[in-house]
N, C-alpha and C. Protein backbone atom coordinates (compact mmCIF):
# COMPACT_ATOMS: atom_id res chain seq x y z
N UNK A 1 -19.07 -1.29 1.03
CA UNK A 1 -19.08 -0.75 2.39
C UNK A 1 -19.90 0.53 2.38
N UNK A 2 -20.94 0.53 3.09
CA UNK A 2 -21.93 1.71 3.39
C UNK A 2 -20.81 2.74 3.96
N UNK A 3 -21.03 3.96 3.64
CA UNK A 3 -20.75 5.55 3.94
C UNK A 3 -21.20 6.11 5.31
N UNK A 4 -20.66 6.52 6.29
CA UNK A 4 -21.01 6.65 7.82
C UNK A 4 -22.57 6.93 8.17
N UNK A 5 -22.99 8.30 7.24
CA UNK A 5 -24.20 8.93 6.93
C UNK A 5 -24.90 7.72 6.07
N UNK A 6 -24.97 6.99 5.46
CA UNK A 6 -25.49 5.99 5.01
C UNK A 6 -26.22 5.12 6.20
N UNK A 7 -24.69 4.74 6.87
CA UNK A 7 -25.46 3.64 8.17
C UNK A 7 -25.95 4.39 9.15
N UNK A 8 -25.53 5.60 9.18
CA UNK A 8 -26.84 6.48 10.72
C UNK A 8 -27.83 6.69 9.99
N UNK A 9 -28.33 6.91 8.65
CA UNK A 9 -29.32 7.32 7.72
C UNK A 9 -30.40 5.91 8.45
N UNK A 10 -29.98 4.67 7.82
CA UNK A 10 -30.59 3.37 8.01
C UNK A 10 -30.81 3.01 9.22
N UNK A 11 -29.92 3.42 10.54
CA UNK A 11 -30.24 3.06 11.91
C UNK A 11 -31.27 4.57 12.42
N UNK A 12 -31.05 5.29 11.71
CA UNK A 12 -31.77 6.11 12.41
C UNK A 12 -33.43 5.74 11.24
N UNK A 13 -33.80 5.39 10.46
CA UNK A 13 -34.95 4.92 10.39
C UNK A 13 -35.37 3.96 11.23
N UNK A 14 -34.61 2.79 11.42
CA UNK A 14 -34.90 1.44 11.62
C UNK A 14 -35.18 2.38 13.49
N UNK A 15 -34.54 3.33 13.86
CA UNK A 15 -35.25 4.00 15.59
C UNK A 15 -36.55 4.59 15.11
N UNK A 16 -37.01 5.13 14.10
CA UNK A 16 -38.41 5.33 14.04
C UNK A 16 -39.30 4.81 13.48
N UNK A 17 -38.94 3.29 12.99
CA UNK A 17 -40.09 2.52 12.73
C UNK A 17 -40.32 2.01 13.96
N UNK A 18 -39.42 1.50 14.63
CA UNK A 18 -39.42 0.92 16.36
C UNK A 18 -40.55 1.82 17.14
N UNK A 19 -40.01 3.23 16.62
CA UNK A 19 -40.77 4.27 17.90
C UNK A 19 -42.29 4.03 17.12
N UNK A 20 -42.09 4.28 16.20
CA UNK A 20 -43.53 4.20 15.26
C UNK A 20 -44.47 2.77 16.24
N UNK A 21 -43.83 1.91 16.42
CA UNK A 21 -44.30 0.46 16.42
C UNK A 21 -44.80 0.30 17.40
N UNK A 22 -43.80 1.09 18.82
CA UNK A 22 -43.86 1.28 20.00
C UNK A 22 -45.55 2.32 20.10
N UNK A 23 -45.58 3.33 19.42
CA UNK A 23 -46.53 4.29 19.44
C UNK A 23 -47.72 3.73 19.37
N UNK A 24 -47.76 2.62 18.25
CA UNK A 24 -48.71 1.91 17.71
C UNK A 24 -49.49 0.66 19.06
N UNK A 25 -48.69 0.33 19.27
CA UNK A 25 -49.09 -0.73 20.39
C UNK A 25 -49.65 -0.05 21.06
N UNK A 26 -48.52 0.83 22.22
CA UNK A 26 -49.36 0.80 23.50
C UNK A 26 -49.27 2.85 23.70
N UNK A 27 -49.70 3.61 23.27
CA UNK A 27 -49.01 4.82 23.54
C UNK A 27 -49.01 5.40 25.09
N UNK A 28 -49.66 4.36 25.92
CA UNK A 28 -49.59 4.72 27.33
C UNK A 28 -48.61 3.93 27.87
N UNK A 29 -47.95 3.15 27.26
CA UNK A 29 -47.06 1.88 27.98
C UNK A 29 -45.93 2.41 28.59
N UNK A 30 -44.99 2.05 29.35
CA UNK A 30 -44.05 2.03 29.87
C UNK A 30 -42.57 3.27 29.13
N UNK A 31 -42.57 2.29 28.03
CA UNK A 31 -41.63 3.32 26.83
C UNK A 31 -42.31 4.58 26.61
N UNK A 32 -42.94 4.99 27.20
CA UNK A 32 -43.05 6.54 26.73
C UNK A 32 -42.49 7.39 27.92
N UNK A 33 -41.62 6.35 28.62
CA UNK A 33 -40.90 6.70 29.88
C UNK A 33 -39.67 7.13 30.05
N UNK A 34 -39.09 6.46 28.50
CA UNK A 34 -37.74 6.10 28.32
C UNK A 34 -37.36 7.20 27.84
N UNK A 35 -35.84 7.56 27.49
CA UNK A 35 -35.37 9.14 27.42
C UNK A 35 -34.70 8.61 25.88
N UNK A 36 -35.23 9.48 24.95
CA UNK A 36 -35.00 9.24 23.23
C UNK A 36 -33.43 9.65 23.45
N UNK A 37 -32.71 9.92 24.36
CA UNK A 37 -31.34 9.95 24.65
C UNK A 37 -30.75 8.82 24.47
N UNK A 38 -31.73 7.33 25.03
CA UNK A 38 -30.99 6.29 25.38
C UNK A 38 -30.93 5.87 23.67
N UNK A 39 -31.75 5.96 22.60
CA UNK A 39 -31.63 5.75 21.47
C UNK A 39 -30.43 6.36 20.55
N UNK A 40 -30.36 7.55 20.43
CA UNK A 40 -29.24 8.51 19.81
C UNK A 40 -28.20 8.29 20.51
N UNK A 41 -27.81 7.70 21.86
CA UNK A 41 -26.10 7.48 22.32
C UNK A 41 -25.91 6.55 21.06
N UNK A 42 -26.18 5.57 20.84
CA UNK A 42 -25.66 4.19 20.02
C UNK A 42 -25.45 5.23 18.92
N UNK A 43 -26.02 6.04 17.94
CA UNK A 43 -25.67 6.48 16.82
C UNK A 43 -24.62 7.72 17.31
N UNK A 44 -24.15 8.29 18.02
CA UNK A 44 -23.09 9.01 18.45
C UNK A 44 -21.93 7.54 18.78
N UNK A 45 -22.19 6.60 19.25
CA UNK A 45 -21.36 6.05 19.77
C UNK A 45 -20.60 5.28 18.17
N UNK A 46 -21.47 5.20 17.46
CA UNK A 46 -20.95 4.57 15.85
C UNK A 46 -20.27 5.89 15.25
N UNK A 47 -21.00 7.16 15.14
CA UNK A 47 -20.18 8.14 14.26
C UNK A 47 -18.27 7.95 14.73
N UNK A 48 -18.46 7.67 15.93
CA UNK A 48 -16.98 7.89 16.63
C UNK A 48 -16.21 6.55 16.51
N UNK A 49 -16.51 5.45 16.35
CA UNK A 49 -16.32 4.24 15.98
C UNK A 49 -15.95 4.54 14.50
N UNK A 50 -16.74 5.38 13.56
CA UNK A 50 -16.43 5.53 12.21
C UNK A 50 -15.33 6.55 12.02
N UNK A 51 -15.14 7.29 13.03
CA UNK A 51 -14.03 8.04 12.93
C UNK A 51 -12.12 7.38 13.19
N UNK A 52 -12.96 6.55 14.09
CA UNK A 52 -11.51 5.64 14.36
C UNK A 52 -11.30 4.77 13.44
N UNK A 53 -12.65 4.56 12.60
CA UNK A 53 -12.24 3.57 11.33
C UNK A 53 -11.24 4.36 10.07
N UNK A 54 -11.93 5.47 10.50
CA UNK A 54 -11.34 6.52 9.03
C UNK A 54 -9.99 6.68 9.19
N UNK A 55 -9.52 6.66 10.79
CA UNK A 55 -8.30 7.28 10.96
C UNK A 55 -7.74 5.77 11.03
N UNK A 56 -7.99 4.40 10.94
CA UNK A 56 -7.17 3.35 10.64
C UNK A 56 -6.75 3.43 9.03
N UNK A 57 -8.27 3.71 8.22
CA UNK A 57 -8.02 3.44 7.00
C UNK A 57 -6.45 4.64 6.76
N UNK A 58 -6.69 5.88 7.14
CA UNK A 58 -5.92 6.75 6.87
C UNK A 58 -4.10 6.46 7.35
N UNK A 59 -4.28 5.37 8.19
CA UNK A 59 -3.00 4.98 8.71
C UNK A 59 -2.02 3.70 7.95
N UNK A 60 -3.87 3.24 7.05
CA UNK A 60 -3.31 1.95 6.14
C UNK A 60 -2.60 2.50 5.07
N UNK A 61 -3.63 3.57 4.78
CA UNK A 61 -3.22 4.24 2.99
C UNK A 61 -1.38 4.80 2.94
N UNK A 62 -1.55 5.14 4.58
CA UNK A 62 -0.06 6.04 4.83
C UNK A 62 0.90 5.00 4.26
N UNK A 63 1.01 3.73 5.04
CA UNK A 63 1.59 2.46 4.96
C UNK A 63 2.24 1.91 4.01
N UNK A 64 0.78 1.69 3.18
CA UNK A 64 0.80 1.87 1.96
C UNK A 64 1.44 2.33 0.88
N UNK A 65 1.56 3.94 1.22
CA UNK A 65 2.44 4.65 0.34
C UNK A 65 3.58 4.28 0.74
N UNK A 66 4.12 4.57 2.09
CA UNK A 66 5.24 4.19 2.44
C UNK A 66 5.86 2.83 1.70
N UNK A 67 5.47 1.72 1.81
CA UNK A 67 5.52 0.52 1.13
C UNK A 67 6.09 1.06 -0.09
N UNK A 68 4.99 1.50 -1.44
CA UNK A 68 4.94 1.84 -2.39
C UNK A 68 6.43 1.98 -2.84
N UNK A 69 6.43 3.34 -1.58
CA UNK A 69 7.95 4.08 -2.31
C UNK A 69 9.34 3.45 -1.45
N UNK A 70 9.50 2.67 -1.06
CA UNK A 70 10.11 1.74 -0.70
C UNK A 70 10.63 0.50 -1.53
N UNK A 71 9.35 0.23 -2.43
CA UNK A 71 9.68 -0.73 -3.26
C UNK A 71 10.58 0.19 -4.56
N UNK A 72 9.92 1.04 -5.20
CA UNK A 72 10.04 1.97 -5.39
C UNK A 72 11.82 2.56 -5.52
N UNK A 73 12.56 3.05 -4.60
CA UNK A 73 13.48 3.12 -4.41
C UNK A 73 14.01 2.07 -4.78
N UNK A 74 13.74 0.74 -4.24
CA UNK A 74 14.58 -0.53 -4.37
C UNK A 74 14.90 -0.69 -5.53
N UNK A 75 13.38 -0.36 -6.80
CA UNK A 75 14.11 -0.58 -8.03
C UNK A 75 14.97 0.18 -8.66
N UNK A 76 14.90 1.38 -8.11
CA UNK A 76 15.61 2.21 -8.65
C UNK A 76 17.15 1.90 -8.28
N UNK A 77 17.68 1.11 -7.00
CA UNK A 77 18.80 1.05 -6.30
C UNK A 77 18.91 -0.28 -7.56
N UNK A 78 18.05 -1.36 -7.54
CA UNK A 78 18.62 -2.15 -8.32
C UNK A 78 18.91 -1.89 -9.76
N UNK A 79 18.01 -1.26 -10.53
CA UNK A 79 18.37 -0.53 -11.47
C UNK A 79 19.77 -0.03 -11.78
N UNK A 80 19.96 0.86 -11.08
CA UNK A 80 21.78 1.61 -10.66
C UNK A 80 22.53 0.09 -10.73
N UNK A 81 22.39 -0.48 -9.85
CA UNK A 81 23.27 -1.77 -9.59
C UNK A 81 23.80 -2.23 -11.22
N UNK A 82 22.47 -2.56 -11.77
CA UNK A 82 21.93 -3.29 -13.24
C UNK A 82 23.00 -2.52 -14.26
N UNK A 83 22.92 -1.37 -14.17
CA UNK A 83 23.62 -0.28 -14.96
C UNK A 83 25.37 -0.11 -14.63
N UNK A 84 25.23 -0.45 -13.59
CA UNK A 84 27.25 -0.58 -13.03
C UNK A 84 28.10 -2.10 -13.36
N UNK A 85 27.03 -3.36 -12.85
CA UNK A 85 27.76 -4.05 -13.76
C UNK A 85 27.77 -4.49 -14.98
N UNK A 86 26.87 -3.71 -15.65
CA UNK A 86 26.50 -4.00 -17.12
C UNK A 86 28.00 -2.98 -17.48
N UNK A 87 28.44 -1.75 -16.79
CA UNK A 87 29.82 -0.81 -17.27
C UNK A 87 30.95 -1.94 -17.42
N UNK A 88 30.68 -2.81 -15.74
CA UNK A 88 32.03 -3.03 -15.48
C UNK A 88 32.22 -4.61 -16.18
N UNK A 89 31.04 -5.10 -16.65
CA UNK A 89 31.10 -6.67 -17.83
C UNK A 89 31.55 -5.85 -19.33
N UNK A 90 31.10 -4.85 -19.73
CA UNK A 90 31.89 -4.30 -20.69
C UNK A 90 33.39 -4.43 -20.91
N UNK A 91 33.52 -3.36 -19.45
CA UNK A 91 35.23 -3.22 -19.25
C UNK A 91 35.55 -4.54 -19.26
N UNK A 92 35.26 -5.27 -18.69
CA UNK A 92 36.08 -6.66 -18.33
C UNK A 92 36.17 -7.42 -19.87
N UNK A 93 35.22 -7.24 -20.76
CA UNK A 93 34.65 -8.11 -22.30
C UNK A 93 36.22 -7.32 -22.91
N UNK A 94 36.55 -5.99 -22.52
CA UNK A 94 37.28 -5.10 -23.67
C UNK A 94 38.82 -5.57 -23.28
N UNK A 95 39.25 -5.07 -21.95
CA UNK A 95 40.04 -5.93 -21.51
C UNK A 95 40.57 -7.31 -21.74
N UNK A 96 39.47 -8.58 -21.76
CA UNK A 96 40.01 -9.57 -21.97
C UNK A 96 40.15 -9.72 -23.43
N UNK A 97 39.71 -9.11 -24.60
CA UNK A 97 39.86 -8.96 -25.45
C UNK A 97 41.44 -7.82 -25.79
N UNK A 98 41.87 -7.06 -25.21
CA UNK A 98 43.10 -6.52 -25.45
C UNK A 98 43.81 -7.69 -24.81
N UNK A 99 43.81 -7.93 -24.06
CA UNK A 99 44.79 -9.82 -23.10
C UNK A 99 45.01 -10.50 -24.43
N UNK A 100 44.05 -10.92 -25.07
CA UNK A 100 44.11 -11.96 -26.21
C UNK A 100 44.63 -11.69 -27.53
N UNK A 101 44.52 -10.13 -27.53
CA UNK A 101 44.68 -9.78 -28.72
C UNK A 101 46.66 -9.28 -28.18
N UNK A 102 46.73 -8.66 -27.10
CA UNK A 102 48.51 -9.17 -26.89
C UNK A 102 49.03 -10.56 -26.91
N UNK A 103 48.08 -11.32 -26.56
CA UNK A 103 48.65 -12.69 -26.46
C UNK A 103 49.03 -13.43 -28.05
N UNK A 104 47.99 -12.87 -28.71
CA UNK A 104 48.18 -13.50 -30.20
C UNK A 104 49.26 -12.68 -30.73
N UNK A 105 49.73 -11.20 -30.85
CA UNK A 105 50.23 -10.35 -31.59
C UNK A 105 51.85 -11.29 -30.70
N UNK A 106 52.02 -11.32 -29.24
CA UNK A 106 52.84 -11.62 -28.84
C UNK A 106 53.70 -13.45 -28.95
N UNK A 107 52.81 -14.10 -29.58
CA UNK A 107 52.93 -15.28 -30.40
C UNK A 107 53.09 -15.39 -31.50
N UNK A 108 53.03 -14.42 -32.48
CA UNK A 108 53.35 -14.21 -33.92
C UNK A 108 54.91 -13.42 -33.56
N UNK A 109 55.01 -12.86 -32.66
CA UNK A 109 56.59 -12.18 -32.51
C UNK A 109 57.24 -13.65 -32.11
N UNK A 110 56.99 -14.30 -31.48
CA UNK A 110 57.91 -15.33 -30.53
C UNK A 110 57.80 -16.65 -32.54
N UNK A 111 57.03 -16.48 -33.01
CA UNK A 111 57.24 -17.48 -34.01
C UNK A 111 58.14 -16.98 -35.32
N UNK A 112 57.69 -15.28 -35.32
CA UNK A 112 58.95 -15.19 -36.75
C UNK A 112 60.47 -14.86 -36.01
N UNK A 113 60.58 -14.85 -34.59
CA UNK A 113 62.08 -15.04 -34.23
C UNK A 113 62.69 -16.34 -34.37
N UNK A 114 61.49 -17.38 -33.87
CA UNK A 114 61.85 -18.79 -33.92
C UNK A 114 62.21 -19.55 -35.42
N UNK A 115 61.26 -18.61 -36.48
CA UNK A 115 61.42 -19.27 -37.58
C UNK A 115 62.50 -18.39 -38.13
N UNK A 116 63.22 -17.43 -37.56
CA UNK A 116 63.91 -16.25 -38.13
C UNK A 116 64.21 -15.75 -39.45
């Protein structure tokens, strides 16, 4: 993508090879009537066209970031998440492991009464 000053650089040659061309033909003709105003609106009318481009791009990039840190956050929220039930599958692993380990200690009591 050409640079604003790039494309008025190139349109504003491509108006003085025209005028050049114009000069060349006829220098009494008609166009030497015309107001070099009507040429330079179109390149005022693009600088400002390029300004509204700049201020889209500048509204994408915003977006953008926004996006970014949005996603951003999310991992961080899922992250946290990742980290709480990874605590609470622990607790639950240690737990069911004290359950089992009363359940066995409490089956060796119920068998040397039975075998007394």
């Amino acid at each position: 993508r050409k640079t604003k000053s790039q494309r008025v650089t190139g349109i504003w040659n491509e108006l003085e090879e025209e005028q050049e061309e114009a000069d060349d033909e006829d220098a009494n003709s008609d166009t030497s009537n015309e107001d070099p105003m009507d040429k330079v609106n179109p390149l005022m009318g693009m600088m400002q066209d390029d300004e509204g481009e700049d201020e889209e791009d500048e509204e994408e990039e915003e977006q953008q970031l926004k996006d970014a840190q949005d996603r951003l956050r999310r991992k961080e929220e899922e992250s946290s998440l990742a980290k709480k039930l990874l605590k609470m599958e622990t607790r639950l692993r240690e737990s069911f492991i004290t359950l089992l380990e009363g359940a066995e200690d409490g089956a060796e009591q119920d068998a040397r009464y039975l075998n007394g």
